[in-house]
Protein backbone atom coordinates (compact mmCIF):
# COMPACT_ATOMS: atom_id res chain seq x y z
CA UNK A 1 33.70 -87.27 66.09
CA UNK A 2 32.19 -87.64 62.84
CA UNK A 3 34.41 -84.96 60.36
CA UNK A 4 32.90 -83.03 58.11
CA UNK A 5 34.37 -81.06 55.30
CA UNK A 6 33.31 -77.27 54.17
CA UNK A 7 35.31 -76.54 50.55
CA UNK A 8 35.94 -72.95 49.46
CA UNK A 9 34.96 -72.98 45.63
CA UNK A 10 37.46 -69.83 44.02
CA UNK A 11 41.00 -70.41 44.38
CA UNK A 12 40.17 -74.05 46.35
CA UNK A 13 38.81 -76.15 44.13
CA UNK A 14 41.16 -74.86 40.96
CA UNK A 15 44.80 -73.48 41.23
CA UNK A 16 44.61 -69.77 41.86
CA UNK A 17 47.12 -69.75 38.63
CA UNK A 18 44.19 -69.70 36.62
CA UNK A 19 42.33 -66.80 35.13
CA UNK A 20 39.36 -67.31 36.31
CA UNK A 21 38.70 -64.98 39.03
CA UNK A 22 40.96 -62.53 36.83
CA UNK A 23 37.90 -62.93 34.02
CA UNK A 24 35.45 -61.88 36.66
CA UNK A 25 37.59 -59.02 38.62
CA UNK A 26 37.82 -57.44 35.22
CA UNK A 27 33.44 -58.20 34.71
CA UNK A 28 33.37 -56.01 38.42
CA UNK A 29 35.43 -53.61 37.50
CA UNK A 30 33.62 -52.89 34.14
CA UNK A 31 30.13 -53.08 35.86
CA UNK A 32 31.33 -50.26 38.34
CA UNK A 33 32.65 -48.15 35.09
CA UNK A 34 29.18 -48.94 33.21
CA UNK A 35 26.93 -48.34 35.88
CA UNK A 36 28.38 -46.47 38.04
CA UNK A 37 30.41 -44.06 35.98
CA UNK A 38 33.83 -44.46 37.65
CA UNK A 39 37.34 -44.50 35.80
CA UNK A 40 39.27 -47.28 35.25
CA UNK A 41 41.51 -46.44 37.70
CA UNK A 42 38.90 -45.76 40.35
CA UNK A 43 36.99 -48.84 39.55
CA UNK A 44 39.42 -50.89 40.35
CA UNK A 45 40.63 -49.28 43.93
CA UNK A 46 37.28 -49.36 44.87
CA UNK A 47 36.87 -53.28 44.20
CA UNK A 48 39.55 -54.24 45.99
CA UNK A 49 38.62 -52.11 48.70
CA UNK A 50 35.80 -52.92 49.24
CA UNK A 51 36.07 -56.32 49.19
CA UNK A 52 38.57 -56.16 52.01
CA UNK A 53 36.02 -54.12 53.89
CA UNK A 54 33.03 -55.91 53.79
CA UNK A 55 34.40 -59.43 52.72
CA UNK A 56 32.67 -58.87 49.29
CA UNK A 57 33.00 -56.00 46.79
CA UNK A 58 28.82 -56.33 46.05
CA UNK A 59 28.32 -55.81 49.79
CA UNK A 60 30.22 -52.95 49.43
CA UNK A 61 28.52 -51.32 46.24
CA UNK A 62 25.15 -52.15 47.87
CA UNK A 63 26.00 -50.36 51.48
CA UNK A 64 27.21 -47.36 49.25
CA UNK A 65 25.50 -47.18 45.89
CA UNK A 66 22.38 -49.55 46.37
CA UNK A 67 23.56 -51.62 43.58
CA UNK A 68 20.85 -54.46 42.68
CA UNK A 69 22.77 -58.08 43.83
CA UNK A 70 21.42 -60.23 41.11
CA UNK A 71 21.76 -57.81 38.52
CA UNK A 72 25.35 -57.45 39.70
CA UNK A 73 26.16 -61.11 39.61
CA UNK A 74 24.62 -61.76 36.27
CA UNK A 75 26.76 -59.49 34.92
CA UNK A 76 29.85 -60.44 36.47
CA UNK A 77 29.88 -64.32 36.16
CA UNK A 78 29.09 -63.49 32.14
CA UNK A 79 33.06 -64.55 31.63
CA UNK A 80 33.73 -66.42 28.67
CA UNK A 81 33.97 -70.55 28.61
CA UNK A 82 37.72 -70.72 28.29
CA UNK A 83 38.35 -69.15 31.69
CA UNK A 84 36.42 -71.77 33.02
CA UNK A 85 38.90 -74.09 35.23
CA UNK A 86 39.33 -77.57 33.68
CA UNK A 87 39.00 -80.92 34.74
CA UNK A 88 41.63 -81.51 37.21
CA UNK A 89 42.60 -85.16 36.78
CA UNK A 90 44.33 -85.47 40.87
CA UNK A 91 41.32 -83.62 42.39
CA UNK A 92 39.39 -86.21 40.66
CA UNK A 93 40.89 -88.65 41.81
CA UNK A 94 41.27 -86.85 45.94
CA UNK A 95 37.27 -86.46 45.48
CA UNK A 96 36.94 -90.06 45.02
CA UNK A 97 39.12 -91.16 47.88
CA UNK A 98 37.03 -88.55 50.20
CA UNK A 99 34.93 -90.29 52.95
CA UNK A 100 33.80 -87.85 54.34
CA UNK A 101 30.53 -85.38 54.14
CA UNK A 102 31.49 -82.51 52.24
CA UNK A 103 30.04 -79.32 50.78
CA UNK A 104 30.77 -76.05 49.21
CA UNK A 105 30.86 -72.87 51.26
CA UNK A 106 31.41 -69.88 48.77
CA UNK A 107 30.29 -66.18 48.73
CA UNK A 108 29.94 -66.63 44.99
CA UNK A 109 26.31 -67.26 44.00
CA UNK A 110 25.09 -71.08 43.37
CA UNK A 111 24.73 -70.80 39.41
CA UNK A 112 28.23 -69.98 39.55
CA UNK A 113 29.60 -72.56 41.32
CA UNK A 114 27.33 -75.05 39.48
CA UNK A 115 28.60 -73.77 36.38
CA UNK A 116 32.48 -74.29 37.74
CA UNK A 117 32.08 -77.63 38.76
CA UNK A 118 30.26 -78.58 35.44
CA UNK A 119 33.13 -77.00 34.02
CA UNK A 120 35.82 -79.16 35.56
CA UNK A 121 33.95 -82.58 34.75
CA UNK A 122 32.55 -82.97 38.60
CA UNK A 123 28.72 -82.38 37.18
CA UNK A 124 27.69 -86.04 38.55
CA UNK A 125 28.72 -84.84 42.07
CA UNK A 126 26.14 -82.25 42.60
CA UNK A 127 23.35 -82.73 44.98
CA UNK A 128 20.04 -84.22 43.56
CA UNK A 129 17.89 -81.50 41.12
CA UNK A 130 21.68 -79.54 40.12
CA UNK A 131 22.96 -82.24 37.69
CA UNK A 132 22.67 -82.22 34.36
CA UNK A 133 20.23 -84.73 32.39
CA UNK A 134 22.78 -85.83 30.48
CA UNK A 135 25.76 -86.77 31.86
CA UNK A 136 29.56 -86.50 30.03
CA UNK A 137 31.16 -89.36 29.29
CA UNK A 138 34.35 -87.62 31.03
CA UNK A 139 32.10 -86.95 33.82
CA UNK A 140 33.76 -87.71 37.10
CA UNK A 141 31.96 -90.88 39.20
CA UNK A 142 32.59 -90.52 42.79
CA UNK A 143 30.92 -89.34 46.18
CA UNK A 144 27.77 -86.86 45.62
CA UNK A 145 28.41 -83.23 46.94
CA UNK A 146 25.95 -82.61 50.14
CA UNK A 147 24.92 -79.36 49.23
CA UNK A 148 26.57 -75.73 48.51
CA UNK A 149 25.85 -72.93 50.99
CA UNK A 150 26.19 -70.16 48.99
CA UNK A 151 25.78 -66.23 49.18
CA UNK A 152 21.92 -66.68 49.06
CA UNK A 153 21.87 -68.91 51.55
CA UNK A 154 23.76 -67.01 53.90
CA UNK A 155 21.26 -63.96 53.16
CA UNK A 156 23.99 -62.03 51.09
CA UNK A 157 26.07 -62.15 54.00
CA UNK A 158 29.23 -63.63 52.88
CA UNK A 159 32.56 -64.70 54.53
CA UNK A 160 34.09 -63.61 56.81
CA UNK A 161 30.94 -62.32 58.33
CA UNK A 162 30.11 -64.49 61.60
CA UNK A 163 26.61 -64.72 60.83
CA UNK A 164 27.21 -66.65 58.03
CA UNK A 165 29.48 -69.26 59.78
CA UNK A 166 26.58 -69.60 62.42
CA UNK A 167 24.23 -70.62 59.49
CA UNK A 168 25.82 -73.08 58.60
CA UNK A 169 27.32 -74.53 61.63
CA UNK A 170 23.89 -74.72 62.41
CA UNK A 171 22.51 -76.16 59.23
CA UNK A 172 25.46 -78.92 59.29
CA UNK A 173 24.43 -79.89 63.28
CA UNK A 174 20.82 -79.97 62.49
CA UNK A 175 21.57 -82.79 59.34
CA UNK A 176 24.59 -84.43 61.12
CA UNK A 177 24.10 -84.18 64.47
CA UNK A 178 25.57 -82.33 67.45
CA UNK A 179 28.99 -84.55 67.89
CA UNK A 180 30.97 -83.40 64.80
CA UNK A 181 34.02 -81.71 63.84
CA UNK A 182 34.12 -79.54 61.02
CA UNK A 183 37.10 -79.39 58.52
CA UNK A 184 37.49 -75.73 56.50
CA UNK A 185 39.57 -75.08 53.33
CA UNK A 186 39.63 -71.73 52.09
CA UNK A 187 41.92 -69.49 50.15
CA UNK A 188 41.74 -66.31 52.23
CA UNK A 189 42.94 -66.07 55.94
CA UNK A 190 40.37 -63.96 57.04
CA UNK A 191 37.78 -66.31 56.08
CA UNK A 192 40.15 -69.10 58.01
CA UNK A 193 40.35 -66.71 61.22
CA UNK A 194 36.27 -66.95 61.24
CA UNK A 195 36.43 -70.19 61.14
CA UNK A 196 38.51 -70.61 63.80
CA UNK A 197 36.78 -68.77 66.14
CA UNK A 198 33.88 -71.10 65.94
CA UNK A 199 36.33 -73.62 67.01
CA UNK A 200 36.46 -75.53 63.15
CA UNK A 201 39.99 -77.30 62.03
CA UNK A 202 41.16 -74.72 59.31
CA UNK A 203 43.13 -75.56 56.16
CA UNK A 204 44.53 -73.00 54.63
CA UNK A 205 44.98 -73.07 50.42
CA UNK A 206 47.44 -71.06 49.95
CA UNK A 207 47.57 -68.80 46.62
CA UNK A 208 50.64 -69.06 44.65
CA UNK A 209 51.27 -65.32 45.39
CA UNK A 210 51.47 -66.09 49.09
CA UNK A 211 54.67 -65.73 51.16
CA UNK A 212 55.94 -68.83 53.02
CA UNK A 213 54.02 -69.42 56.35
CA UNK A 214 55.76 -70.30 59.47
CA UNK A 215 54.57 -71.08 62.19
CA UNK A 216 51.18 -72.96 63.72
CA UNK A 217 48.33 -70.40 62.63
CA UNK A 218 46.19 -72.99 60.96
CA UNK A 219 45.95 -76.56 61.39
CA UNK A 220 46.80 -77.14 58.31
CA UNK A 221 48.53 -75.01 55.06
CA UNK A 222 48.93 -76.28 51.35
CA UNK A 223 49.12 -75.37 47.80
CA UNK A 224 46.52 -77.84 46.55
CA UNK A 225 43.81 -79.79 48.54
CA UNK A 226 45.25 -82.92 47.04
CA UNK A 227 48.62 -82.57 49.33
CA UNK A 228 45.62 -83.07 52.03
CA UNK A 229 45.10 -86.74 52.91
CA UNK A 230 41.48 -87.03 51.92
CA UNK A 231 40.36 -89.32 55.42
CA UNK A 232 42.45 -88.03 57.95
CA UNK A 233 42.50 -84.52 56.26
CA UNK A 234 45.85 -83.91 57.87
């Protein structure tokens, strides 16, 4: 079977040591204080609850509080340059060894993940009409990304939602035909147990705040995708 390869972008492609995803928590939380009047307190129990709910804490705010989605995500992907992750030297260097289709599969929006990669030197792997004119000298050269399904694409419906595995199972059969075997790597379990169900190989990322996993729940568990053998992506 041919294998194809579905990367998680947060806390996947970068350590989740980084601030990052700290820099935007704190953007949520401050665009539920500003615009929707809650404490500091409350803002903050209510975006981690309801991104355990509904798999994203805009889902959430727009079930409850008909919060406008692009409004929201402009506003919380306004984090400053310096939490951007950096160039990561091994992932480089994993990237270049992949031989395998691969693609992004994030519930972030697709500016933000361009904006990410750009970040970390990988701007010359985005698909045709992302890249930018001018290439970095300290641009990584290696295989070209396929494409990044994003929240759009999945019609706001993020992981862990099924739907949004079916989309894109489907979109990846329709390009690469019927006989193929998906590979997953995500940070979260939940979005793993999805993934599963549709019958794709799961890798599990795990955070550094994770306990130790025993035990056969995923077909594969690491700290970094580069302790993943890039072609047998075992």
């Amino acid at each position: 079977m041919k294998k194809i390869l579905l990367l998680d972008y947060d806390h996947t492609l970068y350590p989740s040591t980084l601030t990052t995803l700290k820099a935007v928590d704190d953007r949520i939380n401050l665009y539920i204080r500003t615009f929707l009047g809650f404490s500091e307190a409350e803002a903050d129990e209510a975006r981690t609850r309801l991104w355990d709910k509904y798999g994203t804490t805009l889902k959430g705010l727009e079930e409850l509080h008909g919060v406008d989605r692009e409004h929201y995500c402009d506003f919380i992907h306004a984090i400053e340059e310096h939490h951007l992750p950096p160039p990561d030297p091994r992932l480089h260097e994993w990237l270049a060894r992949m031989p395998h289709p691969f693609y992004i599969f994030t519930n972030a929006r697709m500016d933000w993940a361009v904006r990410g990669l750009k970040a970390m030197g990988l701007g010359t792997i985005l698909p045709q009409g992302m890249e930018t004119a001018a290439r970095a000298a300290t641009d990584f050269l290696g295989p070209r990304l396929e494409g990044i399904f994003d929240i759009a694409f999945m019609d706001w419906e993020g992981k862990p939602n099924r739907q949004a595995y079916a989309k894109v199972d489907a979109h990846l059969r329709e390009r690469h035909g019927p006989d193929i075997r998906v590979h997953f790597a995500d940070d979260r379990q939940d979005n793993l147990e999805s993934a599963r169900e549709r019958g794709w190989s799961t890798i599990w990322i795990a955070p550094h705040t994770a306990p130790k996993v025993v035990g056969d729940e995923f077909d594969r568990v690491a700290s970094s995708l580069t302790d993943i053998d890039p072609e047998s992506l075992a």
